[in-house]
Protein backbone atom coordinates (compact mmCIF):
# COMPACT_ATOMS: atom_id res chain seq x y z
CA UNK A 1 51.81 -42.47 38.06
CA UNK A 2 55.18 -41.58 39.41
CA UNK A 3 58.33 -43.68 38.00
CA UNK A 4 61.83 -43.75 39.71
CA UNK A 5 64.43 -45.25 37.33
CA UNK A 6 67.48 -45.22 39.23
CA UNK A 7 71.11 -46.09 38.18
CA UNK A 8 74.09 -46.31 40.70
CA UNK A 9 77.74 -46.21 39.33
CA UNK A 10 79.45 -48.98 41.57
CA UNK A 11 82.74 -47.47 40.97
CA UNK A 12 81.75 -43.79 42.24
CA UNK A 13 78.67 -44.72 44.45
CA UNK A 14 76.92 -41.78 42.40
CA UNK A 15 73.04 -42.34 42.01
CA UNK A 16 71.46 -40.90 38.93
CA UNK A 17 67.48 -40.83 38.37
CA UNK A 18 66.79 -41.39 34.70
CA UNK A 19 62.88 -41.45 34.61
CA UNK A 20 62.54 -38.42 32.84
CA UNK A 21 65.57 -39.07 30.43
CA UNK A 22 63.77 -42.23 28.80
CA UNK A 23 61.25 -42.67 26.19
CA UNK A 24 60.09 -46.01 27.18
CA UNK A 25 60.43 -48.72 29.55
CA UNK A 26 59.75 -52.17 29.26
CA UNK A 27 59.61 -54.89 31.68
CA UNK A 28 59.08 -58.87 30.78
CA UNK A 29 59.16 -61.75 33.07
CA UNK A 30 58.92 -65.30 32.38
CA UNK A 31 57.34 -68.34 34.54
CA UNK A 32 60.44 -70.67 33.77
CA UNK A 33 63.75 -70.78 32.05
CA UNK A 34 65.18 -66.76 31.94
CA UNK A 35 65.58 -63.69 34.16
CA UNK A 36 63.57 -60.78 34.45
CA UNK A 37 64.33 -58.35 31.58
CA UNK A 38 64.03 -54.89 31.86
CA UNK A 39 65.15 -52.69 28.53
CA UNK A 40 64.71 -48.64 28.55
CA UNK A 41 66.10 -45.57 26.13
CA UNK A 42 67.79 -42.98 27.04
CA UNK A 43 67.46 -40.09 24.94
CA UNK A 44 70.28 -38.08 24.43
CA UNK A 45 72.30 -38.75 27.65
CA UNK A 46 74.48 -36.05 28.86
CA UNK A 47 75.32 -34.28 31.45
CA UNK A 48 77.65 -36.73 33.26
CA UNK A 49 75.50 -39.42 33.01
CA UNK A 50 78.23 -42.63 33.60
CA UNK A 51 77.65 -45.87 34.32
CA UNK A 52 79.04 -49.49 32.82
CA UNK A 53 78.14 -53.07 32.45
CA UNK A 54 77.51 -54.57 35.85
CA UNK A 55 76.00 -51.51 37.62
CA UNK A 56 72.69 -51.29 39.41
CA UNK A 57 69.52 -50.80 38.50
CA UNK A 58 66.43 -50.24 40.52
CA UNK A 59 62.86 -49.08 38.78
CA UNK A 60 59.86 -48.36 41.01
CA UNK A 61 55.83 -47.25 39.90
CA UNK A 62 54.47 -45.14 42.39
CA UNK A 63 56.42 -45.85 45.09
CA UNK A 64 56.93 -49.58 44.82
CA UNK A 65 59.69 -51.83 43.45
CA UNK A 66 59.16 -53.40 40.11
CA UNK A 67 62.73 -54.17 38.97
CA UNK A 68 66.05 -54.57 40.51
CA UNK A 69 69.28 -55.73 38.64
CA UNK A 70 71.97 -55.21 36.57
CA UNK A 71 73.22 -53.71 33.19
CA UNK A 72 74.47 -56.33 30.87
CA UNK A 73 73.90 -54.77 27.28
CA UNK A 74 74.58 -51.02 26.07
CA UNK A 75 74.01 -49.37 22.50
CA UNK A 76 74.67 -45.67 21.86
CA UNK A 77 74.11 -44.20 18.61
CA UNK A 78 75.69 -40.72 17.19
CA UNK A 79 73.08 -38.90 18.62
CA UNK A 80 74.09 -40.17 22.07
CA UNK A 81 71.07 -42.25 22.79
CA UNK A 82 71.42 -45.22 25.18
CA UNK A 83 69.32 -48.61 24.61
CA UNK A 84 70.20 -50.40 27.95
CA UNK A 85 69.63 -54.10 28.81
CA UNK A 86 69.53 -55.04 32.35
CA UNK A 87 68.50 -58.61 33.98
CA UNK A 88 67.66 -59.69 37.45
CA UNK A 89 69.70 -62.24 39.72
CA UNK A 90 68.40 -65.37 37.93
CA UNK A 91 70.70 -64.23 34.91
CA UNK A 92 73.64 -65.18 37.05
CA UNK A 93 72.44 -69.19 36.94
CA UNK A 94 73.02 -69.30 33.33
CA UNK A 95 76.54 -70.77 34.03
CA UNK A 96 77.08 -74.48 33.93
CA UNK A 97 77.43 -76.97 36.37
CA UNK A 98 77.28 -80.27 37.37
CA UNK A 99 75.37 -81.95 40.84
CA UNK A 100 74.36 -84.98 42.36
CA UNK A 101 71.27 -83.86 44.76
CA UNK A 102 69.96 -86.69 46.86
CA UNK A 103 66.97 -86.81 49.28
CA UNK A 104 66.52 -82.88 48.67
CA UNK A 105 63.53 -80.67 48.17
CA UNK A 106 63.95 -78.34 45.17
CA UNK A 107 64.65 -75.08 47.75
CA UNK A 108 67.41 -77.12 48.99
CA UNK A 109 69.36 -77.58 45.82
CA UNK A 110 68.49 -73.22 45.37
CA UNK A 111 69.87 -73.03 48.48
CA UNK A 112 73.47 -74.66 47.57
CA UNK A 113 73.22 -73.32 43.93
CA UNK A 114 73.01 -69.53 45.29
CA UNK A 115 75.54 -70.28 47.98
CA UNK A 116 77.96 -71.75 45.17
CA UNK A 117 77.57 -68.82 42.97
CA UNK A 118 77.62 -66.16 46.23
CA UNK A 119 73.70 -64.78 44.82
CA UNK A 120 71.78 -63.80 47.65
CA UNK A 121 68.23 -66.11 48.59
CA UNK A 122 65.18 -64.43 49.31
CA UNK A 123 61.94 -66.43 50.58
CA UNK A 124 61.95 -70.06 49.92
CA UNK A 125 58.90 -72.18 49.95
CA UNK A 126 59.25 -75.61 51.81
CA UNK A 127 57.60 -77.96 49.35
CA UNK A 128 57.16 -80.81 51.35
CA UNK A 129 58.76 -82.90 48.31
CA UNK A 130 62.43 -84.21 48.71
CA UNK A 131 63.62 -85.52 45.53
CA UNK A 132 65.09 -89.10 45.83
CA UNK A 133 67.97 -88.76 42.92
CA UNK A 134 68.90 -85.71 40.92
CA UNK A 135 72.17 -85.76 38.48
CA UNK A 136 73.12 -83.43 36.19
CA UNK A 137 75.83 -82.94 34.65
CA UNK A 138 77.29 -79.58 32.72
CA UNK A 139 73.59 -78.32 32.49
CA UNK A 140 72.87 -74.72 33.26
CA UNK A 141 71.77 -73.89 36.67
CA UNK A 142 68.74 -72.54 35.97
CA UNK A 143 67.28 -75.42 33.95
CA UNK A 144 68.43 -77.93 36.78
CA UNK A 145 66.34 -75.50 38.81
CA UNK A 146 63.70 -75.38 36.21
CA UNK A 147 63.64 -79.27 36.22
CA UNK A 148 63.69 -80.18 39.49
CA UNK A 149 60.47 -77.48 40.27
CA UNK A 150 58.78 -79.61 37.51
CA UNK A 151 59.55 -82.97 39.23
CA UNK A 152 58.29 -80.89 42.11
CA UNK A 153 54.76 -80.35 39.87
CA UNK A 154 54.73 -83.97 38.97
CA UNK A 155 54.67 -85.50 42.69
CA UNK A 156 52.95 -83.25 44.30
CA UNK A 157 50.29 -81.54 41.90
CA UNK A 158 51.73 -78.08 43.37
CA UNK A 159 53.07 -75.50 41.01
CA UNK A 160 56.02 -73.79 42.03
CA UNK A 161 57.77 -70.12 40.80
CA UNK A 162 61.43 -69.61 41.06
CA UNK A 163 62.16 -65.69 40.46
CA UNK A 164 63.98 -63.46 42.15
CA UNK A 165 62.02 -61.33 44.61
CA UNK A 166 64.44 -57.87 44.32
CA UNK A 167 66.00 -59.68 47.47
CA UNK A 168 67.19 -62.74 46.34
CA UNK A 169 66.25 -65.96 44.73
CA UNK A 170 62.58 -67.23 46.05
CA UNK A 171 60.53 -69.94 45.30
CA UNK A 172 56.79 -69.70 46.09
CA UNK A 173 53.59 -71.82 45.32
CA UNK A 174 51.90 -69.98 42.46
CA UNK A 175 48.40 -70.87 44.73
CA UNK A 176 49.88 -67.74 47.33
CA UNK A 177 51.04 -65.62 44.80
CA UNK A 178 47.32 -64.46 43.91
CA UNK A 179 47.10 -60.87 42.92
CA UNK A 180 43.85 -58.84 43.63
CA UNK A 181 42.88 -57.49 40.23
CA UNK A 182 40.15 -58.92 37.57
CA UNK A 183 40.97 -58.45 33.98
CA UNK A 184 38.19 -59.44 31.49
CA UNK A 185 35.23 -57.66 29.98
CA UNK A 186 34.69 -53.93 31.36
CA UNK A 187 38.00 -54.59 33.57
CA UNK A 188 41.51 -53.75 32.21
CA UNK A 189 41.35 -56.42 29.07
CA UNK A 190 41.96 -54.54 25.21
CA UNK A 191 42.57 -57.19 23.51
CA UNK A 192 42.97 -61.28 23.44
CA UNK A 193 44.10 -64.53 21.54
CA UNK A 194 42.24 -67.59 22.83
CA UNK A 195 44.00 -70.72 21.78
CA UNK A 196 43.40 -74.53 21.70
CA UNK A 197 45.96 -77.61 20.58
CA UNK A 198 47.49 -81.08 20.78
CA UNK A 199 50.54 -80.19 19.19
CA UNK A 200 53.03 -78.39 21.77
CA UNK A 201 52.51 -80.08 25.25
CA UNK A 202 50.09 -82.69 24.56
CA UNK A 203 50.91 -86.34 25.74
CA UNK A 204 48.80 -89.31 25.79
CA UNK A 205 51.44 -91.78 26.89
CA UNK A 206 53.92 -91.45 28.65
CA UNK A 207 57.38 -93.69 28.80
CA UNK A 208 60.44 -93.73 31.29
CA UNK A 209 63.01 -95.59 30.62
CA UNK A 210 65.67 -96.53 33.80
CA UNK A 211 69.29 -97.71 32.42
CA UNK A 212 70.38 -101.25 33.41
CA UNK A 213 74.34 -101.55 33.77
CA UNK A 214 73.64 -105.60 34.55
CA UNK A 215 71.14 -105.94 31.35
CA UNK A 216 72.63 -103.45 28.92
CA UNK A 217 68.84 -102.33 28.26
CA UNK A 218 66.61 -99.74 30.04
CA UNK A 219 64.07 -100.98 32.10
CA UNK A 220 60.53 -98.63 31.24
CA UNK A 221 57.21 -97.90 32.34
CA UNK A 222 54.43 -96.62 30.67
CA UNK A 223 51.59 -94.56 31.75
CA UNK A 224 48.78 -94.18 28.86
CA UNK A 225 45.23 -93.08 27.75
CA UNK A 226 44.06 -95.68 25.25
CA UNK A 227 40.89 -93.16 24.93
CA UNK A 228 42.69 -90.55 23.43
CA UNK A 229 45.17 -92.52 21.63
CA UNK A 230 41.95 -93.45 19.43
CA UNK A 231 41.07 -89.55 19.25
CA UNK A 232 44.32 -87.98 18.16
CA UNK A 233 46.74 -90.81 17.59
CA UNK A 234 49.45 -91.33 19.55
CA UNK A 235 51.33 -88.50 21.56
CA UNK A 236 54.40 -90.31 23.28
CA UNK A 237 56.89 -88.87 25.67
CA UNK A 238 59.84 -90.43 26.11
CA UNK A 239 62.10 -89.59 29.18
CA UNK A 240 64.96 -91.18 30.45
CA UNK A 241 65.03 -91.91 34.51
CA UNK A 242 67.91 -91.60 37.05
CA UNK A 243 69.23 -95.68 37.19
CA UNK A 244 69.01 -95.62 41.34
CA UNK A 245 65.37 -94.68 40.76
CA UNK A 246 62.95 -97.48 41.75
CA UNK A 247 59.81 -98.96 40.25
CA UNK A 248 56.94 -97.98 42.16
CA UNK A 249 58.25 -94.04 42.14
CA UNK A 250 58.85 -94.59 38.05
CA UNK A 251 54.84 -95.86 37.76
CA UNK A 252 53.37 -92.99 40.09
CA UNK A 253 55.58 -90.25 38.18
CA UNK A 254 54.29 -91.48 34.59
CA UNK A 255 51.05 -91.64 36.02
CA UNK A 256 51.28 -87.94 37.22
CA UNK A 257 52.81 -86.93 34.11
CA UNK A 258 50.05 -88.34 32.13
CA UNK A 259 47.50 -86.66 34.57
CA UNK A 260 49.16 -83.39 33.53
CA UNK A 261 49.99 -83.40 29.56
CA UNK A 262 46.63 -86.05 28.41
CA UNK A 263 44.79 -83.00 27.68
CA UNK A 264 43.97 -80.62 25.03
CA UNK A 265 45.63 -76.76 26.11
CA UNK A 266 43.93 -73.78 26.19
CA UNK A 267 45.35 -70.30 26.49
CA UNK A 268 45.17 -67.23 26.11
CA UNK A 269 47.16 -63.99 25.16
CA UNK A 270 45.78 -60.81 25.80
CA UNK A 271 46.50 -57.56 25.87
CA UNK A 272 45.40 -54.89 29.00
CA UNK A 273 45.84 -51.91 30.77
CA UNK A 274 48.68 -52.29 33.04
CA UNK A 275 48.46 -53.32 36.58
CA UNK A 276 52.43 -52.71 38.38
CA UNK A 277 53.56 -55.24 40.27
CA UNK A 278 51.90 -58.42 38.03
CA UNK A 279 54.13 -60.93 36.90
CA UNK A 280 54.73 -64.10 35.18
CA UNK A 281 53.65 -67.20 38.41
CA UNK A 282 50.90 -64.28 39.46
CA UNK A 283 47.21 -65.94 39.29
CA UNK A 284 44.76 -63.17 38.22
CA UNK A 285 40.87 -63.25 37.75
CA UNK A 286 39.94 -63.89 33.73
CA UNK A 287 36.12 -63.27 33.04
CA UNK A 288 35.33 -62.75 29.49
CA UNK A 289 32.11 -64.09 28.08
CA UNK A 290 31.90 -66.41 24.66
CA UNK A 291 35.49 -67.35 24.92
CA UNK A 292 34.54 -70.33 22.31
CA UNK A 293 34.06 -73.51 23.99
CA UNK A 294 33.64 -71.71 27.42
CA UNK A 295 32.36 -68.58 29.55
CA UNK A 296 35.87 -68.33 31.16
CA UNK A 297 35.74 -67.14 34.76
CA UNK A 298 38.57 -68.15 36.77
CA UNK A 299 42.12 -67.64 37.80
CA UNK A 300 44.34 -67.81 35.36
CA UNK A 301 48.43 -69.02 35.52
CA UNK A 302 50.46 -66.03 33.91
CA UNK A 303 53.40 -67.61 32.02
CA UNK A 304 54.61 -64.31 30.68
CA UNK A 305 54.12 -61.04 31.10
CA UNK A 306 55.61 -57.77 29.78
CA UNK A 307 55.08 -54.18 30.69
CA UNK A 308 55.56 -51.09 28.44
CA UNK A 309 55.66 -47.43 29.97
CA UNK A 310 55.58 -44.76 27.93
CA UNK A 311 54.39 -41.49 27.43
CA UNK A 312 52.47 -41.99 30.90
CA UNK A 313 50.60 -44.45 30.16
CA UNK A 314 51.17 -48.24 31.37
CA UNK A 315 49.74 -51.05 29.36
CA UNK A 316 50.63 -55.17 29.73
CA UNK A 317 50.44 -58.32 27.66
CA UNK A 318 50.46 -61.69 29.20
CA UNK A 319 50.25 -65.31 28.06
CA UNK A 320 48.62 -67.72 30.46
CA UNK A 321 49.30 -71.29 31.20
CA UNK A 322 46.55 -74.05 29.92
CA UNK A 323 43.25 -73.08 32.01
């Protein structure tokens, strides 16, 4: 396994290869809501070593890219060691804003968001879906993002990953973003947590409320399961609507959401040898027998995954969506 850990000084243009200055490397990615993180030591640095906040990094396994981004955090100690923090482009869409998006697909509003804060766009996925009405006002980019690919999920039944693809900011259906590679028993997996639950995203009914200006109240529809009301009690979500939104599009997207959360979630943690390139909105092969309630052999959603190099070997842990 050959690693290439390469910093450029932006001031200078000077290139320095780290890999062998390091003790460790770690790399975590998230499905939604933060940018790739990538954190490394430097041990002792010397030897002219310079770079600041803001400059470049790039780290690649055996010829491939894995990372590329910037440095946002440093610690040095007495001993001159470095502890480095770097993030991807999607850190950029932390800042706040505020947008009125009608009639536009979720790639769309990407599209204007990168142009407005000059961050390059990568591949974009067309998703068919244009949003009717989307306000928001002083929210973070990337949770209007975040939100408006989760509409996306809603009224179409397609998942959807927003990352940033080391050339700009992509969005791609998670269905095409299958990676070859089985991990389960004999194959890759060390380790695993197999979890089941009502309690985090668990809904049973399902409520949106539309603001009246000519009635003072909100108008609301409600999607429910009357079934497993009776089994669990109630499990109400509560949202409010866009007021320009109409009736029938209210009743099909409670229905969806109900579709989506009126189910008990299963996941998994687990712990594996490490496979470059996998990351969080990859869809990998699980088989492992006697989960509990199941013999689980199927593609799995990966909602997070971080890798650790160090000392030459490459190991990964990953939490999966519900399966």
């Amino acid at each position: 396994m050959t690693q290439e850990l390469l910093v450029q000084n932006k001031r200078t243009g000077q290139v320095w290869d780290i890999a062998n200055m390091v003790e460790s490397v770690e790399l975590t990615t998230e499905r939604t809501g933060a940018p790739a993180t990538l954190k490394f030591n430097i041990v002792a640095a010397r030897g002219g070593l310079s770079f600041l906040e803001g400059d470049t990094v790039r780290f690649s396994v055996d010829g491939q890219l894995q990372f590329f981004g910037w440095v946002f955090t440093k610690v040095k100690n007495r001993w001159y060691d470095i502890e480095c923090t770097c993030y991807d482009r999607l850190r950029y869409l932390k800042a706040n804003a505020s947008y009125s998006f009608y009639d536009m697909t979720v790639g769309d509003m990407i599209a204007q968001i990168a142009g407005d804060l000059e961050v390059g766009l990568g591949e974009i996925a067309d998703t068919g879906y244009k949003i009717p009405s989307f306000i928001k006002e002083d929210a973070s980019c990337l949770d209007i993002i975040g939100e408006a690919v989760q509409q996306t999920l809603l009224n179409t039944g397609k998942i959807y990953v927003f990352y940033d693809d080391g050339d700009g900011l992509a969005l791609k259906e998670a269905a095409a973003m299958t990676v070859p590679v089985m991990v389960g028993d004999g194959s890759y997996l060390l380790d695993y947590e197999y979890k089941t639950d009502i309690d985090e995203m668990t809904y049973n009914s399902i409520k949106l409320a539309r603001p009246n200006a000519e009635t003072g109240r909100a108008d609301v529809v409600e999607a429910k399961s009357n079934t497993n009301i009776a089994q669990w009690g109630l499990l109400q979500l509560y949202q409010i609507v866009d007021e320009s939104l109409n009736t029938a599009p209210m009743e099909a997207q409670a229905r969806a959401s109900l579709e989506y959360y009126n189910r008990r979630m299963r996941t998994i943690s687990a712990e594996s040898l490490g496979v470059p390139g996998v990351r969080a909105g990859n869809m990998l092969l699980m088989q492992v027998r006697n989960l509990g309630d199941v013999n689980l052999n199927q593609y799995v959603l990966l909602e997070r995954v971080t890798h650790t190099y160090e000392n030459q070997a490459h190991t990964m842990s990953f939490d999966t969506m519900s399966i």
